[in-house]
N, C-alpha and C. Protein backbone atom coordinates (compact mmCIF):
# COMPACT_ATOMS: atom_id res chain seq x y z
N UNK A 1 0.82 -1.19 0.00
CA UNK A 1 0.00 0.00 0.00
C UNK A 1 0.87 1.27 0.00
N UNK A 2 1.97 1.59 1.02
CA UNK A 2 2.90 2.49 1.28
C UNK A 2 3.69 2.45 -0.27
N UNK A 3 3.85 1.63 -1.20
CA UNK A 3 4.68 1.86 -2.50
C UNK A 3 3.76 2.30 -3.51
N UNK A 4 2.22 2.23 -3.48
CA UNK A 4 1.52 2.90 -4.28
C UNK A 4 1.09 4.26 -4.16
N UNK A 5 1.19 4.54 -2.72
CA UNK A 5 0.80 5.88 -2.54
C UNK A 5 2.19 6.69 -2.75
N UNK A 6 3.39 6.40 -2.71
CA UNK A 6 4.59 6.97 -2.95
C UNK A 6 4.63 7.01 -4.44
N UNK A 7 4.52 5.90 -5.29
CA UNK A 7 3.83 5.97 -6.88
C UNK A 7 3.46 6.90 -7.48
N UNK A 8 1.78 6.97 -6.52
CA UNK A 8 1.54 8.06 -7.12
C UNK A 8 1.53 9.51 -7.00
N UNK A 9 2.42 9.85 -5.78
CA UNK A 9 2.69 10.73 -5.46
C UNK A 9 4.24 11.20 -5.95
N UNK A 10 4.64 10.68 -7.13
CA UNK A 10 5.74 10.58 -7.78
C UNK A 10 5.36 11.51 -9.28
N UNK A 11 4.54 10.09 -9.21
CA UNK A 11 4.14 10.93 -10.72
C UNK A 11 2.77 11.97 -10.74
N UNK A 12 2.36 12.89 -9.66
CA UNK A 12 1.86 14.01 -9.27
C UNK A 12 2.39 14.94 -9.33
N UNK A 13 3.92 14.79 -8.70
CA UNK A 13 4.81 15.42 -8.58
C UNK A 13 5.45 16.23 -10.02
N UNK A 14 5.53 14.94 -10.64
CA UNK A 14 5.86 14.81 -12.41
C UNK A 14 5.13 15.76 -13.23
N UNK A 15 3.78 15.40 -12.49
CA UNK A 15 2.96 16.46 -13.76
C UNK A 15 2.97 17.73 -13.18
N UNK A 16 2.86 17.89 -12.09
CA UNK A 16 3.24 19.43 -11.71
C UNK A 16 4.60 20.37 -12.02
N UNK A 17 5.62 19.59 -11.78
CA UNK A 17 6.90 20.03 -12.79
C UNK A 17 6.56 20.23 -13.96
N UNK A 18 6.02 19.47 -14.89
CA UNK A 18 6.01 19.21 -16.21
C UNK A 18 5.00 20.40 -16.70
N UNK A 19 3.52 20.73 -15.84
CA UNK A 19 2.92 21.67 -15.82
C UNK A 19 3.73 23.19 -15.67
N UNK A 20 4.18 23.37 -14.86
CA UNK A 20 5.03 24.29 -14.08
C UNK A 20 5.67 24.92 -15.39
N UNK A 21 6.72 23.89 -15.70
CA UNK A 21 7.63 24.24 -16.84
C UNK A 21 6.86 24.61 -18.07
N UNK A 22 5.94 23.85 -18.67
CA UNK A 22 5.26 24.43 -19.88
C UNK A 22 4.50 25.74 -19.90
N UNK A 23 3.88 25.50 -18.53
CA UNK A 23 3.15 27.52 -17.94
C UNK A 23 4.66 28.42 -18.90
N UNK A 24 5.43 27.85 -17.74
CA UNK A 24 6.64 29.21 -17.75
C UNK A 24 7.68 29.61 -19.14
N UNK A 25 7.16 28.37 -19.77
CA UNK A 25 8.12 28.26 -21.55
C UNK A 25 6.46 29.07 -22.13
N UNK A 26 5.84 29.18 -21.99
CA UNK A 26 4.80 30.15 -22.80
C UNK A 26 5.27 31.26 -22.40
N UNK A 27 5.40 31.72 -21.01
CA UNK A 27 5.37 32.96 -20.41
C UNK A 27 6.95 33.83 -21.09
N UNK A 28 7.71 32.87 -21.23
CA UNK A 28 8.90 33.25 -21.10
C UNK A 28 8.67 33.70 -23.19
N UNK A 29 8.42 32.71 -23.74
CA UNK A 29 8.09 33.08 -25.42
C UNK A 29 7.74 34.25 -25.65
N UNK A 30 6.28 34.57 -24.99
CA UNK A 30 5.50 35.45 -24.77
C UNK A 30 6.51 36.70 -24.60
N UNK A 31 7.15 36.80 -23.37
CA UNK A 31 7.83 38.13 -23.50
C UNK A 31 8.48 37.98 -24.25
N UNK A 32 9.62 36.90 -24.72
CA UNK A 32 10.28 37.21 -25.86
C UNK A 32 10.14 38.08 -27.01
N UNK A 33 8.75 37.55 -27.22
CA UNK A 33 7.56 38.29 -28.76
C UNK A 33 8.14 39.61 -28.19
N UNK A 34 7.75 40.07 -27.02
CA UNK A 34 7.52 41.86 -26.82
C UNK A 34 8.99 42.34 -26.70
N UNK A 35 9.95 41.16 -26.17
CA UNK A 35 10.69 41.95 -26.26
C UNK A 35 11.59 42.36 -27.70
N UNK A 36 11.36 40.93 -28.43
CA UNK A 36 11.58 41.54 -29.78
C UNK A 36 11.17 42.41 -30.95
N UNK A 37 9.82 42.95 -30.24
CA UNK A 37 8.68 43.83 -30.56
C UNK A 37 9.57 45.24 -30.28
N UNK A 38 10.13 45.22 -29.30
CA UNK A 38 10.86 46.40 -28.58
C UNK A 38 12.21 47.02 -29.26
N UNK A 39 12.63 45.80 -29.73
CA UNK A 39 14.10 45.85 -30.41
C UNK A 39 14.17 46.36 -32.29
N UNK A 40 12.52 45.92 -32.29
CA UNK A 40 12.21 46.13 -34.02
C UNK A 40 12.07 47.73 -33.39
N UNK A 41 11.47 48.25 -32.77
CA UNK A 41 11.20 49.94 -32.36
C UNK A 41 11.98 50.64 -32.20
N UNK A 42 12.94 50.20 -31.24
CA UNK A 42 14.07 50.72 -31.38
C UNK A 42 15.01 51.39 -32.69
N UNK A 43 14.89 50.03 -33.50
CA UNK A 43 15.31 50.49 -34.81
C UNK A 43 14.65 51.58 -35.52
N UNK A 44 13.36 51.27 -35.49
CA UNK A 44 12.30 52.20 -36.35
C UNK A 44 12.64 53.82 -36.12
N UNK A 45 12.72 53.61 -34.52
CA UNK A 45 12.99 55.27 -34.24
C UNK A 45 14.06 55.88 -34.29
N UNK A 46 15.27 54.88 -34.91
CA UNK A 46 16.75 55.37 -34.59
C UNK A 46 16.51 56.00 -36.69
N UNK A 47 15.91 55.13 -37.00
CA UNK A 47 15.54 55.33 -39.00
C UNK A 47 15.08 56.50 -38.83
N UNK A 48 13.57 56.94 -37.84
CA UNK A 48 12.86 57.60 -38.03
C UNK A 48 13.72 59.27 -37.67
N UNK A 49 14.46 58.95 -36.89
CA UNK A 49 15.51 60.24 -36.22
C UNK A 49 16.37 60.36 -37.46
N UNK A 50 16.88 59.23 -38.49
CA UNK A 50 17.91 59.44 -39.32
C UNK A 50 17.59 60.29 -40.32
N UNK A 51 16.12 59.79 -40.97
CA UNK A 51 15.65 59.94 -41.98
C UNK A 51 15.61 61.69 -42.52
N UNK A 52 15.34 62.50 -41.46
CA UNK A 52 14.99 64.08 -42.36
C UNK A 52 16.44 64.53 -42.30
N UNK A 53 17.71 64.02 -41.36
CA UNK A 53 18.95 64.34 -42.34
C UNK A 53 19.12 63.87 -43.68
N UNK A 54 18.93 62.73 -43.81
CA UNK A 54 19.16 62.37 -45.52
C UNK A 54 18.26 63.22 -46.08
N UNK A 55 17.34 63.09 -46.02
CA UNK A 55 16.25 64.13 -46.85
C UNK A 55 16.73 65.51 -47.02
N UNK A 56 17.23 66.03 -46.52
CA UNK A 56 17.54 67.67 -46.28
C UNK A 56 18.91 67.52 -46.97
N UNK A 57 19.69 66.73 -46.77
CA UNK A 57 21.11 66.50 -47.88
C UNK A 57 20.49 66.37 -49.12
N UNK A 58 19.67 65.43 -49.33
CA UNK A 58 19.47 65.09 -50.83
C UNK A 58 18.50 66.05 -51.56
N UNK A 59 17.54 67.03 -50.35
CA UNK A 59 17.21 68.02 -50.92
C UNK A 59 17.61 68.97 -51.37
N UNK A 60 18.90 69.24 -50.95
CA UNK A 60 19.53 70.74 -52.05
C UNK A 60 20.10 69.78 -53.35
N UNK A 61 20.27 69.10 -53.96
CA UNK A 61 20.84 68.65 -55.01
C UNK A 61 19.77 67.95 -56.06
N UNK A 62 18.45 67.66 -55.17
CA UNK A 62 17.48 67.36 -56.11
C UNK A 62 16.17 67.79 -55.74
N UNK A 63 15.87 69.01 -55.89
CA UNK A 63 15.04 69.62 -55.43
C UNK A 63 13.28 69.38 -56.33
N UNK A 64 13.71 69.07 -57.61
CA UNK A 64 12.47 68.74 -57.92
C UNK A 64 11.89 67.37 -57.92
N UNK A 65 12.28 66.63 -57.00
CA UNK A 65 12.00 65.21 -56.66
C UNK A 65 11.01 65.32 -55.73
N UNK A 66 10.19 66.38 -55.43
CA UNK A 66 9.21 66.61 -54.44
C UNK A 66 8.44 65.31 -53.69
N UNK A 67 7.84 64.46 -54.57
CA UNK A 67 6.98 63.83 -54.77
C UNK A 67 7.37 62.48 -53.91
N UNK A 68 8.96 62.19 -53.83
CA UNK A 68 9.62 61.24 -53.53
C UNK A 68 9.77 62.14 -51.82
N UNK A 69 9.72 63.35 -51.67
CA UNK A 69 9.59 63.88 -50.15
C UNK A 69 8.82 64.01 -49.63
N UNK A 70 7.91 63.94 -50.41
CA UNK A 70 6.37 64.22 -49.74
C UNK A 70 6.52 62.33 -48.91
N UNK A 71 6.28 61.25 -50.27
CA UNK A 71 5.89 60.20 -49.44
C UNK A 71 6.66 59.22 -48.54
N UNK A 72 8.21 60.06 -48.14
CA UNK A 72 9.19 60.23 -47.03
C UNK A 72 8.30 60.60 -45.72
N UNK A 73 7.94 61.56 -45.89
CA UNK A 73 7.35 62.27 -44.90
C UNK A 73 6.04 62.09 -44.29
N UNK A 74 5.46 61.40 -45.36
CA UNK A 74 4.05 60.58 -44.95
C UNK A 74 4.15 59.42 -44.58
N UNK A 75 5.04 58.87 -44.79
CA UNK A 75 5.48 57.12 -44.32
C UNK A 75 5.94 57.54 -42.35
N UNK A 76 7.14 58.28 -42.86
CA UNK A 76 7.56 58.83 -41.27
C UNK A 76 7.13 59.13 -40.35
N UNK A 77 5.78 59.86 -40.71
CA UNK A 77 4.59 60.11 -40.13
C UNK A 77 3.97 58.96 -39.39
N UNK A 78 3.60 58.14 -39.71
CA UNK A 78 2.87 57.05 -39.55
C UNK A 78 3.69 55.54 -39.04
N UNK A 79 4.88 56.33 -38.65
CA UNK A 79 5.71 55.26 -37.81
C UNK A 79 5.79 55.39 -36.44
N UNK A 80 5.01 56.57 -36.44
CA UNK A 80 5.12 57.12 -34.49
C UNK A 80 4.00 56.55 -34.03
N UNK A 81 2.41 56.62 -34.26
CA UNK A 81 1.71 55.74 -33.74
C UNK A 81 0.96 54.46 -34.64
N UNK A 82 -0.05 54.20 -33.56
CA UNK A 82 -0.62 52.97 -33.97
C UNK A 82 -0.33 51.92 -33.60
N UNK A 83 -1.12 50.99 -34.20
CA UNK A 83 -0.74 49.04 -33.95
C UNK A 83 0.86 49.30 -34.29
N UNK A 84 1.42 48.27 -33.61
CA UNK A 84 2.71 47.44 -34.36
C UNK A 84 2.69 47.24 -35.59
N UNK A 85 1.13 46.32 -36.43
CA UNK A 85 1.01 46.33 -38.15
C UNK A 85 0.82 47.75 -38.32
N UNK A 86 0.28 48.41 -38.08
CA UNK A 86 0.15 49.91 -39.05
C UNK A 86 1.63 50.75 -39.05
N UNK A 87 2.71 50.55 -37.71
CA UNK A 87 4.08 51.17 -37.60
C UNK A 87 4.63 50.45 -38.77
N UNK A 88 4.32 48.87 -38.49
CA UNK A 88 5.34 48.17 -40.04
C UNK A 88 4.77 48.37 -41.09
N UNK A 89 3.84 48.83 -40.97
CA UNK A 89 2.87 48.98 -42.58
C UNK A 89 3.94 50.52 -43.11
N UNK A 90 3.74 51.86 -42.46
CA UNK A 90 4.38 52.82 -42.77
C UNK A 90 5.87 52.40 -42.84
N UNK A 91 6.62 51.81 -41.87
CA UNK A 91 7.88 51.12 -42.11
C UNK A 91 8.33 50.34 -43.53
N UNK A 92 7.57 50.05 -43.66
CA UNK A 92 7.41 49.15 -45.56
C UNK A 92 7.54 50.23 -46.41
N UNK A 93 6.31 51.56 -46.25
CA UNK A 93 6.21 51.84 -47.03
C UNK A 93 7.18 53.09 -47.37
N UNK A 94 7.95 53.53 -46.17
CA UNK A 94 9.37 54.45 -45.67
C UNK A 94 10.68 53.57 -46.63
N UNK A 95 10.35 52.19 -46.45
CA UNK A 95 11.28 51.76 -47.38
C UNK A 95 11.63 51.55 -48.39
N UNK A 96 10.34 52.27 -48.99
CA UNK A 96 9.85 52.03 -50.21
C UNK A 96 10.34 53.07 -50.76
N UNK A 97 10.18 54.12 -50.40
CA UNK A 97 10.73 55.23 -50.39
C UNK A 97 11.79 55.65 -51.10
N UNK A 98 12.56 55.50 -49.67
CA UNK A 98 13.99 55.33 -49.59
C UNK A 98 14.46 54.69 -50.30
N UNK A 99 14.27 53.57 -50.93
CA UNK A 99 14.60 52.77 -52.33
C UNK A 99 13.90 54.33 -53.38
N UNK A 100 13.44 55.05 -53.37
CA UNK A 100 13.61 55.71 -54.66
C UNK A 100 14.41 56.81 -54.28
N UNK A 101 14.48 56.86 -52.90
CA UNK A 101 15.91 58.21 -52.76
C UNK A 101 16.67 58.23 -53.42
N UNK A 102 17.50 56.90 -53.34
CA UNK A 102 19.04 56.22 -53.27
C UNK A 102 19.08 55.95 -54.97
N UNK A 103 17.73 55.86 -55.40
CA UNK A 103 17.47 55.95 -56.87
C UNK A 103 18.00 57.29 -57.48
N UNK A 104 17.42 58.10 -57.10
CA UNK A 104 17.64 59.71 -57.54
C UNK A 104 18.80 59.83 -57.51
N UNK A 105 19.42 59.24 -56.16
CA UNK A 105 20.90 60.09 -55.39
C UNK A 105 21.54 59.59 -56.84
N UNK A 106 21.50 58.08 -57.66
CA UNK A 106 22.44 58.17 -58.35
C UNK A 106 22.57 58.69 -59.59
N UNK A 107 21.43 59.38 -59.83
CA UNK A 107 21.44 60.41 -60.61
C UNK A 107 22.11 62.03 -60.58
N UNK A 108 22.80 61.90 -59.52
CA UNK A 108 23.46 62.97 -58.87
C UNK A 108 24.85 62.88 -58.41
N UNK A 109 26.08 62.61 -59.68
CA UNK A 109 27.30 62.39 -58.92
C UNK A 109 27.66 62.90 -57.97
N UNK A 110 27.58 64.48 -58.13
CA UNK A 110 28.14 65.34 -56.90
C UNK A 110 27.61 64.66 -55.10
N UNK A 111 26.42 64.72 -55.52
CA UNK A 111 25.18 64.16 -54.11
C UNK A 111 26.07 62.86 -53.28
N UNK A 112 26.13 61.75 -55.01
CA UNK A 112 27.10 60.32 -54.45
C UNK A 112 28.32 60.62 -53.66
N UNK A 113 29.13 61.50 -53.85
CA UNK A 113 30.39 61.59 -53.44
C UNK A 113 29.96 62.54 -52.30
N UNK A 114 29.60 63.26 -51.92
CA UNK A 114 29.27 64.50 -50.51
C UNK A 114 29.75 63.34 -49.10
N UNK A 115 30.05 63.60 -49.02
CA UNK A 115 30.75 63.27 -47.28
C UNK A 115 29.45 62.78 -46.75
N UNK A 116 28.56 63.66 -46.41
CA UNK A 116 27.41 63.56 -45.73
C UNK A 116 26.34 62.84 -45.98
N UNK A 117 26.42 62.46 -47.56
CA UNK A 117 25.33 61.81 -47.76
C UNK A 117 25.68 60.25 -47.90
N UNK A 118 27.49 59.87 -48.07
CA UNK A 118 27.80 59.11 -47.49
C UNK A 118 27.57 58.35 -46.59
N UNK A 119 28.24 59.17 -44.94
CA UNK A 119 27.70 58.71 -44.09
C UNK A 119 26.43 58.32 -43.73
N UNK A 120 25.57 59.56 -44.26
CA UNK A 120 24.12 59.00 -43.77
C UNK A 120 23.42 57.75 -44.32
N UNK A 121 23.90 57.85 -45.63
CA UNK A 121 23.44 56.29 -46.37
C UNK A 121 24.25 55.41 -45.55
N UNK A 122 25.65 55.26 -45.13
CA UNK A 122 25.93 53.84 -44.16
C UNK A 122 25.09 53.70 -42.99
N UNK A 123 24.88 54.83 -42.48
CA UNK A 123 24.74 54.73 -40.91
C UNK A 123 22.93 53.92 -41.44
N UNK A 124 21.40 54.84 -42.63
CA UNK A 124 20.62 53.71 -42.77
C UNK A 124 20.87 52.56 -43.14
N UNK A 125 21.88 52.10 -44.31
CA UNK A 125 22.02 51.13 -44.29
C UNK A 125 22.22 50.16 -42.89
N UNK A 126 23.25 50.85 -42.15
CA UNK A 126 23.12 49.48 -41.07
C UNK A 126 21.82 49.31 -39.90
N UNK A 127 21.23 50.24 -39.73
CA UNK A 127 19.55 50.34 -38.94
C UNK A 127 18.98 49.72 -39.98
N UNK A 128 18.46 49.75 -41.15
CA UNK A 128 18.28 48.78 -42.26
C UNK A 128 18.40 47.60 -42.28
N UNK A 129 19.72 47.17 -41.28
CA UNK A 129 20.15 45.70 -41.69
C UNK A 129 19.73 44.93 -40.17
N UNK A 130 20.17 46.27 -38.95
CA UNK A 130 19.42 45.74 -37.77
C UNK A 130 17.96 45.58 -37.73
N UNK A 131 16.92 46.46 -38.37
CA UNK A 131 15.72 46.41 -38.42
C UNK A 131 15.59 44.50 -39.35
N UNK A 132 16.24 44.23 -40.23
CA UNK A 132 15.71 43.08 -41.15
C UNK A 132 16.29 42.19 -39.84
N UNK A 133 17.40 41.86 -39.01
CA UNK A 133 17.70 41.47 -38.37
C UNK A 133 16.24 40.78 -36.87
N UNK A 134 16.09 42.25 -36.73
CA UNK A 134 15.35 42.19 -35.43
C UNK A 134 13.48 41.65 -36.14
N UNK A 135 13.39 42.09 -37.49
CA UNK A 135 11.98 41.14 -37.46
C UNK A 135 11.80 39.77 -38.04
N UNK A 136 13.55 39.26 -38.36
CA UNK A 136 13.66 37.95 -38.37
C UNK A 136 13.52 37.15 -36.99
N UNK A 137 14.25 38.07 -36.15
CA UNK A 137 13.84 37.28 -34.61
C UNK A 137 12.37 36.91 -34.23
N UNK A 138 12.17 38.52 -34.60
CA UNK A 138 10.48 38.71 -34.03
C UNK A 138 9.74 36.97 -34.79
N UNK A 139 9.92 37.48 -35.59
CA UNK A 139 9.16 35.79 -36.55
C UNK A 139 9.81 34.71 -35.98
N UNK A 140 11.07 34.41 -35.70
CA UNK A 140 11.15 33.09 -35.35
C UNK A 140 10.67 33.18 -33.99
N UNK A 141 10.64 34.18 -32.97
CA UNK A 141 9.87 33.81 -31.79
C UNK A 141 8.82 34.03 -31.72
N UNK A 142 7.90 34.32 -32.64
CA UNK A 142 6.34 34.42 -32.97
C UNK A 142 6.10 32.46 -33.33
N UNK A 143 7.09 32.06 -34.15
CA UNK A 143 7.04 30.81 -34.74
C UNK A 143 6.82 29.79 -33.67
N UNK A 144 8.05 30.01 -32.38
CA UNK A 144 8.05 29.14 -31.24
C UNK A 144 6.98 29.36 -30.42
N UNK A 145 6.47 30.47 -30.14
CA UNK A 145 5.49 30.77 -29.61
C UNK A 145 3.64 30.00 -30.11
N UNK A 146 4.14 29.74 -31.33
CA UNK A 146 2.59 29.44 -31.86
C UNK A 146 2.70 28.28 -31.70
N UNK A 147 3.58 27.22 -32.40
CA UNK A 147 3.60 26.17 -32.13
C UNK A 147 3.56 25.41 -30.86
N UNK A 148 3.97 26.15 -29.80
CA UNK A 148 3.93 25.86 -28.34
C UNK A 148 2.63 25.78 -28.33
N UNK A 149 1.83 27.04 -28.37
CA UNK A 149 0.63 26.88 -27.65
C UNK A 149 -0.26 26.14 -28.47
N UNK A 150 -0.17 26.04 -29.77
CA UNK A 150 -1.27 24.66 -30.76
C UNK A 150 -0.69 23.47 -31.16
N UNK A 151 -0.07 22.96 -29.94
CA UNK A 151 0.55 21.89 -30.26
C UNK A 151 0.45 21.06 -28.82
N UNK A 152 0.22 19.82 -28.96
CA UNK A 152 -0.07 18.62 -27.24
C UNK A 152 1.31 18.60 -27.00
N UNK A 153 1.50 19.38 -25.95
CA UNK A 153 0.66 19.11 -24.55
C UNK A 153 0.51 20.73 -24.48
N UNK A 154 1.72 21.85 -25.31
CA UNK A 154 1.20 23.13 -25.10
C UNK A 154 -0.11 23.61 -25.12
N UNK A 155 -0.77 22.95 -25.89
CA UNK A 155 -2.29 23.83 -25.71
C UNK A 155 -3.17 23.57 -24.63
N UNK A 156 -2.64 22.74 -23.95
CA UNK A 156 -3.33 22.19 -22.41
C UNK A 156 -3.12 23.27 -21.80
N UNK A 157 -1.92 24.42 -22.18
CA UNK A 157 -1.39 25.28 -20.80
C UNK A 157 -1.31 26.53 -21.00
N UNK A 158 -2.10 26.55 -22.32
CA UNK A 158 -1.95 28.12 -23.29
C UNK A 158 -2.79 29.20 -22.28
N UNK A 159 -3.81 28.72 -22.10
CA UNK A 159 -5.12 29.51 -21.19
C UNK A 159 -5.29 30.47 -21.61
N UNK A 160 -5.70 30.15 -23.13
CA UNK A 160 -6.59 30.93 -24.03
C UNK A 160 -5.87 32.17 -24.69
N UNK A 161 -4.30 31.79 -24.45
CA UNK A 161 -3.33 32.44 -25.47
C UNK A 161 -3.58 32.54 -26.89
N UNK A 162 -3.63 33.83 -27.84
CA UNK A 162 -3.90 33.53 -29.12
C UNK A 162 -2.44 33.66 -29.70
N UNK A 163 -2.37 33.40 -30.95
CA UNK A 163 -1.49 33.13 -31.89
C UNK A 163 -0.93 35.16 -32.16
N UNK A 164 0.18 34.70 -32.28
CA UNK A 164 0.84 36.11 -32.50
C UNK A 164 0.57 36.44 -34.41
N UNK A 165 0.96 37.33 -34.69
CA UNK A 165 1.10 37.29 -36.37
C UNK A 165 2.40 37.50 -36.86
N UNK A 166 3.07 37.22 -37.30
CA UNK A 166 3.94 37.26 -38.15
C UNK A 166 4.26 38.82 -38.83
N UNK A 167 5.26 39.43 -38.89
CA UNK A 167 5.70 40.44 -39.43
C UNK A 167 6.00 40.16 -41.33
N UNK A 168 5.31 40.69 -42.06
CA UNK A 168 5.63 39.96 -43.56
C UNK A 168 5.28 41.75 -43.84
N UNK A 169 6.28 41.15 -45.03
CA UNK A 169 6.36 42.48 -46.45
C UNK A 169 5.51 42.59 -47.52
N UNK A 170 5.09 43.32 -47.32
CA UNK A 170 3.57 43.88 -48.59
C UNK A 170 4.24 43.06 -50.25
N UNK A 171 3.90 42.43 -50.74
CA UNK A 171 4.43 42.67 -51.90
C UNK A 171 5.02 43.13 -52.89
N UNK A 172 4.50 44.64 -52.65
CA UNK A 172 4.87 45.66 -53.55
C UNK A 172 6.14 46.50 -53.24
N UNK A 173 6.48 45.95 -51.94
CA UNK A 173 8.02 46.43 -51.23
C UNK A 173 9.16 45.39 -52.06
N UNK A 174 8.66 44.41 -52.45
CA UNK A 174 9.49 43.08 -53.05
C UNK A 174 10.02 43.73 -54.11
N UNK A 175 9.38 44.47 -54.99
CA UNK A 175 9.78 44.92 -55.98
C UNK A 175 10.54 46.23 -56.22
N UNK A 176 11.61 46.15 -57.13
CA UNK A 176 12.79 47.33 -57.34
C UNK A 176 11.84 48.50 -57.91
N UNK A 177 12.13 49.55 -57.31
CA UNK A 177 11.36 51.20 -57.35
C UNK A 177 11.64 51.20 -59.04
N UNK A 178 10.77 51.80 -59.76
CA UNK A 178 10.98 52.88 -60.71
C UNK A 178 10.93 54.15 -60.65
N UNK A 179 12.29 54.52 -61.43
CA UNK A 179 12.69 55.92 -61.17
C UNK A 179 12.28 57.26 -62.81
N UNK A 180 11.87 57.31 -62.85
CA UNK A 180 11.66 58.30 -64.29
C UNK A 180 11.80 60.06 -64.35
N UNK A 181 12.32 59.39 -65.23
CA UNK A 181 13.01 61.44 -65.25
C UNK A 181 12.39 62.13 -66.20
């Protein structure tokens, strides 16, 4: 009698660990998501601070490119509030952009060679490369996160956790800008 009640007070034990740990691998995913939510923002606002220096360089040398500043400035706009999708939605479409800046700029030897517009193109380029960086994370811990919770035994312990979404690129960002003069 004394070896069955130790039994099953073994494997009670078992599932409460086992419970315990799966609670805390959601919990722990979970912040992951935000905190890689945090790290994509970071970037956004270090772009969003970069962005009206390049603009203001590339505006004295191509001043009738208006059209390409206007929807700089409307994308930029629309990276300060909102959902997370509507910040990456304007974020897409800032990059979209900026792919026709860098278009113009090379229509502008003098512009290419300027010191300043140099630097400023490295310094987006590499927030550019941390931003693609940080919403590759975001997705693979959106990925671990989903599968945890719709998958046995995770969904026993989700407690009505929903599925995160995925950070993806509009289509029309896929494609190389046209530039016409």
């Amino acid at each position: 009698m004394y070896e069955w009640l130790l039994l099953i007070g073994i494997v009670i034990a078992i599932l409460v660990f086992f419970s315990i740990s799966y609670y805390n691998r959601i919990r722990v995913l979970g912040n992951r998501i935000e905190e890689a939510w945090a790290q994509i923002d970071v970037q956004l606002k270090k772009r969003y601070d970069l962005v009206p220096n390049l603009v203001e360089t590339v505006k004295g040398y191509a001043a009738h490119e208006r059209g390409i500043f206007e929807s700089i400035a409307s994308a930029r706009a629309g990276m300060v509030t909102g959902s997370p999708q509507d910040r990456m939605a304007a974020s897409n479409a800032l990059s979209g952009a900026l792919r026709q800046l860098f278009a113009v700029a090379e229509a502008y030897p003098d512009l290419k060679a300027a010191e300043n517009f140099k630097l400023l193109q490295e310094q987006l380029e590499g927030i550019e490369n941390k931003i693609a960086y940080a919403r590759q994370f975001y997705n693979s811990s959106v990925l671990q996160f989903n599968n945890l919770i719709t998958t046995i035994p995770g969904v026993w312990f989700a407690g009505g956790r929903q599925k995160h979404e995925f950070l993806e690129i509009p289509e029309e960002s896929r494609e190389a800008p046209k530039v016409e003069f």
